[in-house]
C-alpha atoms as a PDB file:
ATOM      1  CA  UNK A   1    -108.079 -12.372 -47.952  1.00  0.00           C
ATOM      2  CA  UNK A   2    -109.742 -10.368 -50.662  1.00  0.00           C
ATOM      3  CA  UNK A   3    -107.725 -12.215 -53.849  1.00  0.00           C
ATOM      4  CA  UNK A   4    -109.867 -15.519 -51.375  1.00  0.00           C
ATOM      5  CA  UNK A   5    -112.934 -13.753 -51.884  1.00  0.00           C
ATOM      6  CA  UNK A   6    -112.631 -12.555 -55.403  1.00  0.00           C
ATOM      7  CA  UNK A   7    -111.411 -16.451 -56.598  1.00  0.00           C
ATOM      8  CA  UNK A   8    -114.834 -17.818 -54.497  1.00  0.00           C
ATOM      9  CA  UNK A   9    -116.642 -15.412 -56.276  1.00  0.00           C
ATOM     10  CA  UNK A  10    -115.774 -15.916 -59.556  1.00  0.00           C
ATOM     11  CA  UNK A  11    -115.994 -19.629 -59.019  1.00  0.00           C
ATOM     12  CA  UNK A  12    -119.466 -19.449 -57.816  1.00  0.00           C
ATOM     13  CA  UNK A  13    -120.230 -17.420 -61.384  1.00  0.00           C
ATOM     14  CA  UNK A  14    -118.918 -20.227 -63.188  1.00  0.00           C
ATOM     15  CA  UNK A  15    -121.050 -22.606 -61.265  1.00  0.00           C
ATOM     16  CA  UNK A  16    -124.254 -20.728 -61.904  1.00  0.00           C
ATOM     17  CA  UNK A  17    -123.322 -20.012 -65.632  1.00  0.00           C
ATOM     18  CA  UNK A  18    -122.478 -23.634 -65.942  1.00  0.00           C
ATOM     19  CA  UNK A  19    -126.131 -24.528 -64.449  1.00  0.00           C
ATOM     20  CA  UNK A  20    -128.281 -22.384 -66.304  1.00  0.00           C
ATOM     21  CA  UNK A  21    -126.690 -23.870 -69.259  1.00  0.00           C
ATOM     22  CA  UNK A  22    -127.402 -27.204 -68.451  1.00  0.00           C
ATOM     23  CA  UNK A  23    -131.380 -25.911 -67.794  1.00  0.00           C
ATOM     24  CA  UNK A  24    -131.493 -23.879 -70.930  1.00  0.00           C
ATOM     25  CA  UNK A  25    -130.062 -27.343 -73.187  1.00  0.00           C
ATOM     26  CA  UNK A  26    -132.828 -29.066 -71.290  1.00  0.00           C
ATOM     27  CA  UNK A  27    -135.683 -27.265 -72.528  1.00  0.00           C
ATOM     28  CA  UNK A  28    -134.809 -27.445 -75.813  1.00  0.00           C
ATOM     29  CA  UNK A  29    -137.605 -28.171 -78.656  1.00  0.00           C
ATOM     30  CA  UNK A  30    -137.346 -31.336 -80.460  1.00  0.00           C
ATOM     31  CA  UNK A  31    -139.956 -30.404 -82.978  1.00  0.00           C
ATOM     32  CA  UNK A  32    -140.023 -33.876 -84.900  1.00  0.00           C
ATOM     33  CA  UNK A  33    -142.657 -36.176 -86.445  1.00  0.00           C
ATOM     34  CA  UNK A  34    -143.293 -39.976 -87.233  1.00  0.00           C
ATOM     35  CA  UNK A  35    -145.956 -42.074 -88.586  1.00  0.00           C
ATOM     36  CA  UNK A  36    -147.094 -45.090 -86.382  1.00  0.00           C
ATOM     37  CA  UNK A  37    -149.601 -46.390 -88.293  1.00  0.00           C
ATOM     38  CA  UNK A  38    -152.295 -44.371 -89.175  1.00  0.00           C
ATOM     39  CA  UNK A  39    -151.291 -41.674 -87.118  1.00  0.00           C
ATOM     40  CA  UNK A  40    -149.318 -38.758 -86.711  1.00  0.00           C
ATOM     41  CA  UNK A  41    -146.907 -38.164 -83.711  1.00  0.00           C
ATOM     42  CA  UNK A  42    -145.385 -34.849 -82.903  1.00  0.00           C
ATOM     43  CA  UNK A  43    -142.705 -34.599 -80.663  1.00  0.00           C
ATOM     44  CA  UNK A  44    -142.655 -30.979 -79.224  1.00  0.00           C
ATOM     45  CA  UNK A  45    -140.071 -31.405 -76.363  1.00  0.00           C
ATOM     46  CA  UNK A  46    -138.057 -33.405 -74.049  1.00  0.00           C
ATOM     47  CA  UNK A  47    -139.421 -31.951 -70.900  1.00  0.00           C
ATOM     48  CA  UNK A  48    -143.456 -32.052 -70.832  1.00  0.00           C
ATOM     49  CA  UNK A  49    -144.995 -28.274 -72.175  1.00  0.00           C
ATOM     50  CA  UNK A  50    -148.016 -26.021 -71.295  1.00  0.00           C
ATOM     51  CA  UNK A  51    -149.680 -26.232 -75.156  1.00  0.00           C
ATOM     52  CA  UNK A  52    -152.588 -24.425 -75.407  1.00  0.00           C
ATOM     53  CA  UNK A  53    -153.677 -25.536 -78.881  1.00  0.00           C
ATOM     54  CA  UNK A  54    -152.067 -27.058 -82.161  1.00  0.00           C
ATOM     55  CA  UNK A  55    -153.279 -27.107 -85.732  1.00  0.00           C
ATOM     56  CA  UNK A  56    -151.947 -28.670 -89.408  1.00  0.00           C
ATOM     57  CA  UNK A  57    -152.204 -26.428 -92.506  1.00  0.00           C
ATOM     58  CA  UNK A  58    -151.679 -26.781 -96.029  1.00  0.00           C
ATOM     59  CA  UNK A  59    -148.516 -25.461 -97.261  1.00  0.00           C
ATOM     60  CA  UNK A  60    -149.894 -25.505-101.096  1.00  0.00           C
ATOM     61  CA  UNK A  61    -153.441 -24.032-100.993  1.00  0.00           C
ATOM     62  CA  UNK A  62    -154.561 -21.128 -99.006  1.00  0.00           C
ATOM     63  CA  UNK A  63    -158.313 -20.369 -98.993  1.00  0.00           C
ATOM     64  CA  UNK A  64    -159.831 -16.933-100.661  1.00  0.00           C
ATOM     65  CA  UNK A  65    -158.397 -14.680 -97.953  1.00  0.00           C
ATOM     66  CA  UNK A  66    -155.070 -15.632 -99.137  1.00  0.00           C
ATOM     67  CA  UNK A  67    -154.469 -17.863 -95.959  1.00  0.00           C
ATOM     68  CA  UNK A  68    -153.166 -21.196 -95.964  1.00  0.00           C
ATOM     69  CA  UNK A  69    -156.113 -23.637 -95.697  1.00  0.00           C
ATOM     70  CA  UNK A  70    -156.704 -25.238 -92.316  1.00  0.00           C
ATOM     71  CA  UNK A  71    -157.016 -28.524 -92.548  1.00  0.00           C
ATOM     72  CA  UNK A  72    -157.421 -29.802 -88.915  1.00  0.00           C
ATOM     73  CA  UNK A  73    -156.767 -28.004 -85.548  1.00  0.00           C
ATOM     74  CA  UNK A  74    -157.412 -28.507 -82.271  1.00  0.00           C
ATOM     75  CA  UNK A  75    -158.164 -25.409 -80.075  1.00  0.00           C
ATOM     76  CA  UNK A  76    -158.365 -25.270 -75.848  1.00  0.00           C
ATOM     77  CA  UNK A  77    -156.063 -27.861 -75.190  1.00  0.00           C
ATOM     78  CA  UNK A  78    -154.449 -26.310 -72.117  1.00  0.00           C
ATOM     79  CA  UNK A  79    -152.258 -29.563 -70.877  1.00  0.00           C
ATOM     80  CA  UNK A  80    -148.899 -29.878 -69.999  1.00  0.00           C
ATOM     81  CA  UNK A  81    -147.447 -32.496 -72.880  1.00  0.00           C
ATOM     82  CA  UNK A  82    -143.966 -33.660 -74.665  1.00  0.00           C
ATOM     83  CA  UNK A  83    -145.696 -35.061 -77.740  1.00  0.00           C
ATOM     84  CA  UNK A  84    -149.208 -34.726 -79.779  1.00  0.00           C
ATOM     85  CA  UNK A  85    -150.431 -37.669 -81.694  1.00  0.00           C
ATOM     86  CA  UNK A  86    -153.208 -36.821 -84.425  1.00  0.00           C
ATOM     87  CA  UNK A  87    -155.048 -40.218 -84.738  1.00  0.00           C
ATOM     88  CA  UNK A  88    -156.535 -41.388 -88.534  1.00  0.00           C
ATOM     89  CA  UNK A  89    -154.577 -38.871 -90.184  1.00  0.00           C
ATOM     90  CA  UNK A  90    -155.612 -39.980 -93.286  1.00  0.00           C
ATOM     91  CA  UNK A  91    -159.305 -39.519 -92.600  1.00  0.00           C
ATOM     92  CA  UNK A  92    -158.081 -35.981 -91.844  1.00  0.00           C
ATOM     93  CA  UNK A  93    -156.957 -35.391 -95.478  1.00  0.00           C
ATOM     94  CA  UNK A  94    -153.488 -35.515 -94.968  1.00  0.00           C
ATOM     95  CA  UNK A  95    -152.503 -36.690 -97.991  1.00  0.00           C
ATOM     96  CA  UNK A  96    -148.985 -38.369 -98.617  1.00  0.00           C
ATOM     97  CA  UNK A  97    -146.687 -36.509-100.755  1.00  0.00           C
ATOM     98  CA  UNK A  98    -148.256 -33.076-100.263  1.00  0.00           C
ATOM     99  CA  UNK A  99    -146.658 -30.423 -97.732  1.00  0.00           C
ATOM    100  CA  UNK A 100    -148.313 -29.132 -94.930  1.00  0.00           C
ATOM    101  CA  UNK A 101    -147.289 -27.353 -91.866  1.00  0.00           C
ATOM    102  CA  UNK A 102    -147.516 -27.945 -88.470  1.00  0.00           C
ATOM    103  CA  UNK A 103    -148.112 -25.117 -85.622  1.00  0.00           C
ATOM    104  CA  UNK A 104    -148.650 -25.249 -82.011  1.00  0.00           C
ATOM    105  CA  UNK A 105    -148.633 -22.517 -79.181  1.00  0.00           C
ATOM    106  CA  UNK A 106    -147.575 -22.784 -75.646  1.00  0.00           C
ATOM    107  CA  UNK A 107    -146.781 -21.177 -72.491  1.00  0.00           C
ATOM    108  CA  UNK A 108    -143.242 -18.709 -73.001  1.00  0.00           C
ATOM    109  CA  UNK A 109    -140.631 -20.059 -71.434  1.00  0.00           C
ATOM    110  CA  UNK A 110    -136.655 -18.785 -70.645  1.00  0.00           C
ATOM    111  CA  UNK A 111    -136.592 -15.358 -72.974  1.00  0.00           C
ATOM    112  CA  UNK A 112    -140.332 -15.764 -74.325  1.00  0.00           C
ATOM    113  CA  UNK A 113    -143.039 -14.000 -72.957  1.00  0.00           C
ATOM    114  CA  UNK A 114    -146.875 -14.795 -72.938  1.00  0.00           C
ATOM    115  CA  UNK A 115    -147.685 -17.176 -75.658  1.00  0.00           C
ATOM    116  CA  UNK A 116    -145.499 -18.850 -78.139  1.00  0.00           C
ATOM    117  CA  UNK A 117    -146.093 -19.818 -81.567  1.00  0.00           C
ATOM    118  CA  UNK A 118    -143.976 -22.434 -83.063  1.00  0.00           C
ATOM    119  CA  UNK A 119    -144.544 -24.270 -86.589  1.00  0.00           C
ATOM    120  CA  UNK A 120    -142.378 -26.737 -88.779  1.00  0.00           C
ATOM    121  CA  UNK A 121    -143.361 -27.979 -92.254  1.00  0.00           C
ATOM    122  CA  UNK A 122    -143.687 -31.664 -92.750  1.00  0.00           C
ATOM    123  CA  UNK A 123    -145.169 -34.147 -95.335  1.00  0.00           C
ATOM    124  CA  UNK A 124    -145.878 -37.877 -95.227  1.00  0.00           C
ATOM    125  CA  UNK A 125    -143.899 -39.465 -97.558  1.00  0.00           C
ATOM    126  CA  UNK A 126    -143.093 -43.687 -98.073  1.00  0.00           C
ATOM    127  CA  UNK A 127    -144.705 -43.926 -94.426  1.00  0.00           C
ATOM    128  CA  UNK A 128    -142.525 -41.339 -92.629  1.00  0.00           C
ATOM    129  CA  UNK A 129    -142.238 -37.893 -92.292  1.00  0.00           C
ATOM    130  CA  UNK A 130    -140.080 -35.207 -93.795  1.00  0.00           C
ATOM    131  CA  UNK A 131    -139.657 -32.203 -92.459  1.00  0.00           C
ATOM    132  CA  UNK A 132    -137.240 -29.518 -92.637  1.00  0.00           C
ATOM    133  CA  UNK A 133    -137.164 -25.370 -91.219  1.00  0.00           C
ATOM    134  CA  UNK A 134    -133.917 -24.484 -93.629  1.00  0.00           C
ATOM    135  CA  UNK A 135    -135.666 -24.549 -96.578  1.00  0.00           C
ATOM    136  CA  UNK A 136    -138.208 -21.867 -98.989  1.00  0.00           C
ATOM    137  CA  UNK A 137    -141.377 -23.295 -98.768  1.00  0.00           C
ATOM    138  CA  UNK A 138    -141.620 -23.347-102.511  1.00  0.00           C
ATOM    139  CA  UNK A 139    -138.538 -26.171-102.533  1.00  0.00           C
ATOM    140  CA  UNK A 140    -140.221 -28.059 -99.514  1.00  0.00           C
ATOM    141  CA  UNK A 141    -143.374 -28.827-101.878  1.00  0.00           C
ATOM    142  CA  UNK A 142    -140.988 -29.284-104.509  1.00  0.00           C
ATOM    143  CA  UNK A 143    -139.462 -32.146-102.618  1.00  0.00           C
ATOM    144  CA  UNK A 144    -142.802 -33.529-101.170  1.00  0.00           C
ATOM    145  CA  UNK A 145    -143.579 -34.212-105.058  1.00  0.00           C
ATOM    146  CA  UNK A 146    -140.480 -36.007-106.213  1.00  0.00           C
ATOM    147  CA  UNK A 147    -140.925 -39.624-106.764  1.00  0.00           C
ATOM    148  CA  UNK A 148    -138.055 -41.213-105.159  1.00  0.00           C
END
């Protein structure tokens, strides 16, 4: 009766390890980008977010407190979204060929407390968007720049 007990047990572990993995793959960021048109889309997530604000920086100049320069941001969002688009991102000064990066924070989820911050570094280049996270930022610019 107990070896009964002990195999129910242990299956019922499995189980609830097996579902929790299936949640956790769920929630996972996508953290991509596209141009359509004249504007930017940011896909954040497959399952819809609480973002609290985003903003885009640029990678190659930082202003005379040695931060990188904002170049447009969006504060007090406070919606529950899977994707941001940034309309007329060329009236924004985005600039093709030039790197920027891209930061947003939302509500902590499995393992994160409080607020989250989470950035990527992208450019527009040829009418799409390049990003990578695997990279020194100094050979991201590098490959914004090169004429392909």
């Amino acid at each position: 009766m107990n070896k009964i007990r002990m195999l129910i047990f242990l299956i019922l572990i499995v189980v609830l390890i097996f579902f929790s993995w299936i949640k956790f793959n769920q929630d996972k960021f996508l953290l991509s980008a596209s141009v359509d048109g004249d504007n930017l889309i940011f896909n954040l997530s497959k399952n819809k977010i609480h973002v609290f604000g985003y903003e885009i920086n640029n990678l190659e100049e930082m202003d005379e407190s040695g931060v990188y320069k904002n170049i447009y941001e969006f504060r007090d969002l406070n919606k529950e979204i899977k994707k941001i688009k940034v309309v007329n991102y060329k009236e924004k000064n985005i600039l093709p060929n030039h790197a920027y990066y891209f930061s947003f924070s939302h509500a902590g989820g499995k393992g994160e407390s409080g607020v989250v911050l989470k950035y990527f570094n992208f450019c527009v280049k040829n009418q799409s968007i390049i990003s990578k996270v695997d990279v020194s930022d100094r050979d991201f610019i590098d490959e914004c720049h090169k004429e392909n």
